[in-house]
Protein backbone atom coordinates (compact mmCIF):
# COMPACT_ATOMS: atom_id res chain seq x y z
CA UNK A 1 0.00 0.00 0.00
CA UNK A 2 1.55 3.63 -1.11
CA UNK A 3 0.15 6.52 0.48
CA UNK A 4 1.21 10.25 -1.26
CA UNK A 5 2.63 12.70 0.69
CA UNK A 6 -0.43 14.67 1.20
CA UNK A 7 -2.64 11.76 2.48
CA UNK A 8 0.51 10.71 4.48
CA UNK A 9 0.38 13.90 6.03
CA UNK A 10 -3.38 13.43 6.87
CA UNK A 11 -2.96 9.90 8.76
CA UNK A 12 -0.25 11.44 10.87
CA UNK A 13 -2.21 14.59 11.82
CA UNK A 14 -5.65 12.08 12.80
CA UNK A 15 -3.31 9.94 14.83
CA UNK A 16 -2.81 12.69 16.79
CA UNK A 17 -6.26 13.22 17.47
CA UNK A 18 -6.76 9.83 17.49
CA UNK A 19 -4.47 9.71 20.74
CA UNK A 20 -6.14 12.50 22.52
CA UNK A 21 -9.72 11.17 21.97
CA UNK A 22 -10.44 14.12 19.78
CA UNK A 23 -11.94 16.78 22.70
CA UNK A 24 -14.87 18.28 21.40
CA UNK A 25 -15.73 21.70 21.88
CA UNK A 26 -18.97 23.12 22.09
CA UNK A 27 -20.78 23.46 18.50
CA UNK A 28 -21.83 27.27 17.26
CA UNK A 29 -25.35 26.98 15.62
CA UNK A 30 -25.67 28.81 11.99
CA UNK A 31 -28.35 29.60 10.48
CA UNK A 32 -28.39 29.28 6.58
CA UNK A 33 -28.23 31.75 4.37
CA UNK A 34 -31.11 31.88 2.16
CA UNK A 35 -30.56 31.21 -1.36
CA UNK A 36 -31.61 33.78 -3.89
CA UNK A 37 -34.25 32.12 -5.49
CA UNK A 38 -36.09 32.39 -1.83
CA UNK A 39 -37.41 36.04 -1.26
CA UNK A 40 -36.60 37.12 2.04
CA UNK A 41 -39.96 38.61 2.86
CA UNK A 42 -41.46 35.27 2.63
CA UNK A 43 -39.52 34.24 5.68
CA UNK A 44 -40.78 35.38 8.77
CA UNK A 45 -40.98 34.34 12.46
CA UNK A 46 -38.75 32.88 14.68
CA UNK A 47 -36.16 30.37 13.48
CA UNK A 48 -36.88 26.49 13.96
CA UNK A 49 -33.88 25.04 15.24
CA UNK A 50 -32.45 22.03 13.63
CA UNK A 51 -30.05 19.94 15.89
CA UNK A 52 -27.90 17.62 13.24
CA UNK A 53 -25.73 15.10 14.60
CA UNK A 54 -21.92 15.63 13.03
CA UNK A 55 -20.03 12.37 12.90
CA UNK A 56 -17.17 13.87 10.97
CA UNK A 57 -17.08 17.93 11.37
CA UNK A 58 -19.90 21.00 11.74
CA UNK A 59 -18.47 22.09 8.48
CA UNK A 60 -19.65 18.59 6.49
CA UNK A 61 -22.63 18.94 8.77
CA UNK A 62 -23.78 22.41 7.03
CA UNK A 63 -22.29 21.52 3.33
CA UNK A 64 -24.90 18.51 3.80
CA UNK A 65 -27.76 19.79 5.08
CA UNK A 66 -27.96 23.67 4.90
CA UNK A 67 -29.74 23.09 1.35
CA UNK A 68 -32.24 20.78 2.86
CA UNK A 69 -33.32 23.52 5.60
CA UNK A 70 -33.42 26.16 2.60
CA UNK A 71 -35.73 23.90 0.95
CA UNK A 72 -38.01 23.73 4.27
CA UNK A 73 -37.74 27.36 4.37
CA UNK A 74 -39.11 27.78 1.42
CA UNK A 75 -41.99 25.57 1.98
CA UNK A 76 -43.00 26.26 5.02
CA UNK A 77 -42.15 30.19 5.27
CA UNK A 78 -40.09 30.27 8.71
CA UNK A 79 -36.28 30.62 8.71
CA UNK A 80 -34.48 27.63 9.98
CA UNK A 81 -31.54 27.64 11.71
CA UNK A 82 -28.94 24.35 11.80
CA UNK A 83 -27.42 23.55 15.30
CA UNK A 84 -24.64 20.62 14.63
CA UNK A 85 -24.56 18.61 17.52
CA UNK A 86 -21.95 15.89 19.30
CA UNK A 87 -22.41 12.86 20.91
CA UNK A 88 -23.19 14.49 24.33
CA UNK A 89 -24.41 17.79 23.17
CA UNK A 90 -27.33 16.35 21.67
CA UNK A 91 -28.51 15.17 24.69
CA UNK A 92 -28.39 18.09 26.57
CA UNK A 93 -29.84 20.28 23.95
CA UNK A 94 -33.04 17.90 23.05
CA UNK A 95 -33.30 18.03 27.61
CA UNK A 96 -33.15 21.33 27.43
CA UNK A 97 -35.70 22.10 25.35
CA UNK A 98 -33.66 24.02 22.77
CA UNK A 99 -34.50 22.36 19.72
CA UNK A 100 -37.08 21.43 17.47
CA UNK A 101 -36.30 19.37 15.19
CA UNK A 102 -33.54 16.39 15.86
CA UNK A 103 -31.59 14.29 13.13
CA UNK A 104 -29.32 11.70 14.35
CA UNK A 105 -28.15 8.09 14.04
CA UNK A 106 -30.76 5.63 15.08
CA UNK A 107 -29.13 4.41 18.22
CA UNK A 108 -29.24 8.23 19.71
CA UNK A 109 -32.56 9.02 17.96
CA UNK A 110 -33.96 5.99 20.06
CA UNK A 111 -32.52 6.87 23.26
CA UNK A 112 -33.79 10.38 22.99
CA UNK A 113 -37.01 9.20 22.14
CA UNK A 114 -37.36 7.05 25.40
CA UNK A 115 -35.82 9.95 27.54
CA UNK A 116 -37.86 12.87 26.19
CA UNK A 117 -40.57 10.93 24.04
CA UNK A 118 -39.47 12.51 20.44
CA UNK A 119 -41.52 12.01 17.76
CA UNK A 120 -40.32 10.43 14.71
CA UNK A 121 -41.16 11.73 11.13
CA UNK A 122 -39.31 10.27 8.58
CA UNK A 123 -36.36 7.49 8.09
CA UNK A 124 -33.58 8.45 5.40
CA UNK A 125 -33.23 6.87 2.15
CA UNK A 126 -29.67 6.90 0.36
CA UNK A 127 -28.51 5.94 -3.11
CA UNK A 128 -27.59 2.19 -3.48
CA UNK A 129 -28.56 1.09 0.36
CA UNK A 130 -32.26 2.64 0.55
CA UNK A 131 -33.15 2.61 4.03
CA UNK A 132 -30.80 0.24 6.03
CA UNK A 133 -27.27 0.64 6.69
CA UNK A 134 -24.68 -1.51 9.01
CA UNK A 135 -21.40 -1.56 10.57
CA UNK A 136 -17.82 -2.37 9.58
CA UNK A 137 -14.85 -3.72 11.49
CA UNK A 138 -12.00 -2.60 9.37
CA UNK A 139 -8.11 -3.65 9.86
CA UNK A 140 -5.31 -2.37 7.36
CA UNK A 141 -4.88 -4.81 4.48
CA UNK A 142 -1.74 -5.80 5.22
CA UNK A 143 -2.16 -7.07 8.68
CA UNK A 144 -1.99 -10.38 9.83
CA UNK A 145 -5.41 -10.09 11.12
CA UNK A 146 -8.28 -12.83 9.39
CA UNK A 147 -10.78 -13.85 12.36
CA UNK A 148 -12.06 -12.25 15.53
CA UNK A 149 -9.96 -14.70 17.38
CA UNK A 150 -7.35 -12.44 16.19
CA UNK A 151 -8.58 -9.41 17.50
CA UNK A 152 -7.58 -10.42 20.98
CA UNK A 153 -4.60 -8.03 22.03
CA UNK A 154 -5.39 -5.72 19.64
CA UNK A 155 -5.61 -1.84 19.84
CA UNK A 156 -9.03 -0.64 18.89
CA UNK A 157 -11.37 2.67 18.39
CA UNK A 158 -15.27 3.42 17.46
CA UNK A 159 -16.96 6.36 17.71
CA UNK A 160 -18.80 6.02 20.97
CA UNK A 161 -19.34 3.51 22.95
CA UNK A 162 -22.89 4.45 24.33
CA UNK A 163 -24.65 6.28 21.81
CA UNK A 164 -22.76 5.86 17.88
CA UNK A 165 -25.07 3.00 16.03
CA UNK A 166 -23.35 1.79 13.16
CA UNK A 167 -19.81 4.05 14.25
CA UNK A 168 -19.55 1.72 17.55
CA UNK A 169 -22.74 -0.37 18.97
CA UNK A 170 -23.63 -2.15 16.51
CA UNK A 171 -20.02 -3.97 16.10
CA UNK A 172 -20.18 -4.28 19.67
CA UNK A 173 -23.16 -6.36 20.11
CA UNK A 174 -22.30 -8.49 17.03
CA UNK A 175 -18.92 -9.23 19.02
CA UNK A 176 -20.43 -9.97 22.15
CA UNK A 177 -23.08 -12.49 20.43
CA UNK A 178 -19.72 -14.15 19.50
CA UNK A 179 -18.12 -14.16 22.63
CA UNK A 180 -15.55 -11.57 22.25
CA UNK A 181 -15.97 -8.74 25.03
CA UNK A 182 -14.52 -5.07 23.37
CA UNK A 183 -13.92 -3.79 26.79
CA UNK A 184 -11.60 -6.56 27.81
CA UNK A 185 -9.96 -8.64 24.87
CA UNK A 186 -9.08 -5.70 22.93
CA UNK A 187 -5.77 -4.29 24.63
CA UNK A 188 -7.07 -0.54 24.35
CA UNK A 189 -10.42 0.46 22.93
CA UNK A 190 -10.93 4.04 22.59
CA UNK A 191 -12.99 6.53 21.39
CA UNK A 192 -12.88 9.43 18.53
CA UNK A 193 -16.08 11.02 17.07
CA UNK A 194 -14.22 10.94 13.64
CA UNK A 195 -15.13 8.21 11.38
CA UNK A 196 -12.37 10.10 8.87
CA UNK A 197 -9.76 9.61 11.76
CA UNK A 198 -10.59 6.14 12.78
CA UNK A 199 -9.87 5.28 9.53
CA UNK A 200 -6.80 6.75 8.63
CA UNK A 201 -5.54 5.73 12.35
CA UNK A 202 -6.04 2.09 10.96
CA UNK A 203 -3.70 3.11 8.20
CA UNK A 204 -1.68 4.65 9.89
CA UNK A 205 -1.64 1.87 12.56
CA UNK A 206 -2.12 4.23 15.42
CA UNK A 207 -4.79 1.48 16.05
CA UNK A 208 -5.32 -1.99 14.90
CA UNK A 209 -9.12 -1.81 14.51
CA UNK A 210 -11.44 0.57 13.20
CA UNK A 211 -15.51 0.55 13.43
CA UNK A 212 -17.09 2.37 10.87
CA UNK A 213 -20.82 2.41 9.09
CA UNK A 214 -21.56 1.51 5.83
CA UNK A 215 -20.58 3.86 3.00
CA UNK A 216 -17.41 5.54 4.95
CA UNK A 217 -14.67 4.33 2.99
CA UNK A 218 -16.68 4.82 -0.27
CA UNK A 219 -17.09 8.62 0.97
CA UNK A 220 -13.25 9.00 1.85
CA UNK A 221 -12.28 7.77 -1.53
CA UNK A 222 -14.54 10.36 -2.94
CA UNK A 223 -13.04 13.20 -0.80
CA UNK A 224 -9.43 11.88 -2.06
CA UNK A 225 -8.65 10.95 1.99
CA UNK A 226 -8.12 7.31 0.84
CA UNK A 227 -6.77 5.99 -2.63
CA UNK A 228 -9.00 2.66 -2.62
CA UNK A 229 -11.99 1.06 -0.43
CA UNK A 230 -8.93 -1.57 -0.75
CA UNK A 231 -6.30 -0.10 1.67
CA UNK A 232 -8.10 -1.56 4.36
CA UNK A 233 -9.83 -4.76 4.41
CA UNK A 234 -13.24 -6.05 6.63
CA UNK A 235 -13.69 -8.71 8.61
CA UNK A 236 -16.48 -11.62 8.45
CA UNK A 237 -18.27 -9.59 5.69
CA UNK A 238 -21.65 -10.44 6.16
CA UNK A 239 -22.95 -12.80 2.69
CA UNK A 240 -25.88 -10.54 1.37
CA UNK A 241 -26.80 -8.68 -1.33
CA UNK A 242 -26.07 -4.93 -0.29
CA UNK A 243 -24.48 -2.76 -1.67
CA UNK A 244 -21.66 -2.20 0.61
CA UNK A 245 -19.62 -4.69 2.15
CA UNK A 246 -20.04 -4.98 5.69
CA UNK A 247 -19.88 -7.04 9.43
CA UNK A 248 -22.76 -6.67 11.26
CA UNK A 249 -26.40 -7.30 10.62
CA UNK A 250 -28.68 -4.35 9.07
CA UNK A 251 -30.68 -1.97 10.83
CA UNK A 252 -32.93 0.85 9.58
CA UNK A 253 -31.21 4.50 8.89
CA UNK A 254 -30.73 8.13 10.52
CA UNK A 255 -34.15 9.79 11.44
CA UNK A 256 -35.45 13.35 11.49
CA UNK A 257 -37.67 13.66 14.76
CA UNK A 258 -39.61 16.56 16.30
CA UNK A 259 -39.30 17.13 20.53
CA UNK A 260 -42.42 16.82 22.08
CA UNK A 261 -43.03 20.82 22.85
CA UNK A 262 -42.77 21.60 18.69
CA UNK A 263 -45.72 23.11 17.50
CA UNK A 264 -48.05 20.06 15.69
CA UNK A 265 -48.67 22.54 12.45
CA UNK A 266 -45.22 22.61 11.83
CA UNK A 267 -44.58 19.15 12.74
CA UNK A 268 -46.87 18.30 9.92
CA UNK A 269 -45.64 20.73 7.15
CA UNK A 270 -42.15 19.76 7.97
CA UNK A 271 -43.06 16.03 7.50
CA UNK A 272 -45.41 16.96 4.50
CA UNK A 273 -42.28 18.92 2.83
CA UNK A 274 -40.16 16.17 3.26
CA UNK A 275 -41.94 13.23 2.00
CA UNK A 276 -42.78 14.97 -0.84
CA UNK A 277 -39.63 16.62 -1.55
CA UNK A 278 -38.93 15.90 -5.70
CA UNK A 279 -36.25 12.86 -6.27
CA UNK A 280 -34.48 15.44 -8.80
CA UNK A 281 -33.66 18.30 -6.09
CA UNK A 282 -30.08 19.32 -5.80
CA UNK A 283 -30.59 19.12 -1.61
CA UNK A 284 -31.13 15.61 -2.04
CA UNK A 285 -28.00 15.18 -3.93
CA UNK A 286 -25.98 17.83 -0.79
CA UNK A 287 -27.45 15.78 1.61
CA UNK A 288 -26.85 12.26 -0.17
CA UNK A 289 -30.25 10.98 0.49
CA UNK A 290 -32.12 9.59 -2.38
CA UNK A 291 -35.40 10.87 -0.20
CA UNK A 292 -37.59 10.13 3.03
CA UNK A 293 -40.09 7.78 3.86
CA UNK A 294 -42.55 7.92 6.85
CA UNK A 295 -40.69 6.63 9.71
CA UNK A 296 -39.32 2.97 10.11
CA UNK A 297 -39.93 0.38 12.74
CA UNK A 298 -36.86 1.20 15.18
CA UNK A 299 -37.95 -1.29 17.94
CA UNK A 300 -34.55 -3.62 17.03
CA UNK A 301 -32.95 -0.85 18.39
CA UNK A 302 -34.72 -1.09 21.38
CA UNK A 303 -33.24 -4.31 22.34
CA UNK A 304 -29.79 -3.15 21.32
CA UNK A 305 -30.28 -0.57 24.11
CA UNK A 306 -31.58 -3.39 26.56
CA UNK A 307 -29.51 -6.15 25.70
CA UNK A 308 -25.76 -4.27 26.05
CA UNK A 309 -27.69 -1.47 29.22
CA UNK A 310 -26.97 1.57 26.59
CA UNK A 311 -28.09 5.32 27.68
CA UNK A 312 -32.09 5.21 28.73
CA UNK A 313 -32.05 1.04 29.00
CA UNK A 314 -33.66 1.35 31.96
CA UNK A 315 -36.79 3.50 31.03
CA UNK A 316 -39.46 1.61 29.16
């Protein structure tokens, strides 16, 4: 495997962060600005806050999705305004009351629904995988690594270990049903929010082992991080017909939710607007979502949560 000098430069800089569990510091929320097709004077009111879980940075967070809350702008005729969110943060916020609107992984969307009883609108649909996803482990290609009996000693890192779905849990609980324990046969597990720097730390062998969701490496290749899906290689790839190749079983995707205080009439037109957003608009394409449909059954997450005692296991 040859690396250039620029991506070499890249793996050293996210084993780094890798190391220092990438500290997170507390997101700014921006509001869009409206494009000029939009008129402002048909925006009034105050804004609806959007809190968007960022798995890789607030500035992919807003190149994704600020097109999809012009869109709702423009539909519904009050200004939106994008709050990216962490792991932790979105917690807090949805508690708090700050929010409106949520969109997160399904793991966190579940747990906040339990906590705070959220109300789910719609389930994401992407190109090629429709509306399930899964999770990767992921060891450099060269490595002497071929079962999970070989994982045992091994330096490790996910996303988070209470609340990232297809970045951490799910890879968990598909080890466990196996009998491999993360927390005590790998030799260090740690966490880093970045799915970017989990992978290039498995390049750059910072780590041994990488969890990552469906679709990463394909999205690194596009961004020029990573020459070929190839430089890394995943284990017990799961014999089915999806699209991507991955470990773990399938579970359905991300999920745009209102918080139980947002006002019903714009609960509906938001939900309205979105499943009946055209397949042809550009902030489908910003977004990479093929479209939405009316929210999924979620309740295998549910015994996820139970089963491993994740955030909110114990409130039914």
């Amino acid at each position: 495997m040859r690396l250039n000098a620029r991506k070499i430069s890249l793996v050293a800089v996210c084993a780094i962060a890798i190391a220092a569990c990438n500290p997170t510091e507390t997101p700014i929320p921006t509001t869009p600005t409206p494009p000029p097709s939009t008129p402002a004077a048909q925006i009034s009111g105050s804004p609806v806050r959007v809190g968007i879980l960022n798995i890789d940075s607030a500035v992919s967070v807003n190149e994704r999705y600020a097109p999809l809350l012009h869109y709702l702008e423009e539909k519904t005729g009050h200004p939106f305004q994008m709050v990216p969110l962490t792991q932790e943060s979105q917690f807090a916020e949805v508690a708090a009351g700050n929010l409106d609107f949520v969109v997160n992984n399904p793991l966190a969307a579940v747990q906040l629904r339990r906590l705070y009883d959220t109300d789910f609108l719609v389930t994401h649909s992407r190109p090629k995988t429709g509306t399930q996803f899964g999770g990767s482990i992921i060891v450099r290609r060269d490595r002497a690594i071929e079962t999970l009996e070989d994982l045992k000693g091994k330096k490790a890192a996910c996303v988070d270990f209470q609340t990232a779905a297809a970045g951490c849990v799910f890879q968990i609980d598909y080890l466990k049903q196996r009998g491999f324990n993360p927390f005590k046969d790998f030799s260090r597990f740690v966490e880093n929010e970045s799915q970017d720097n989990i992978v290039l730390a498995v390049l750059n062998g910072t780590v041994d082992v990488g969890f990552i969701r469906t679709g990463q490496l394909e999205r690194m290749v596009e961004k020029g991080l990573i020459e070929s899906v190839d430089v890394v290689k995943i284990l017990n790839p799961a014999e089915d017909n999806f699209a991507y190749s991955h470990t773990t079983a399938l579970y359905p995707e991300w999920t745009i939710a209102a918080l139980k205080e947002t006002d019903p009439q714009l609960k509906a037109e938001v939900k309205t607007a979105l499943l009946n957003i055209p397949p042809d608009r550009p902030e489908l394409k910003a977004a990479r979502i093929e479209g939405f449909i009316p929210a999924a059954d979620y309740s295998e997450l549910d015994r996820l949560i139970e089963n491993l005692k994740l955030k909110s296991w114990d409130i039914r």
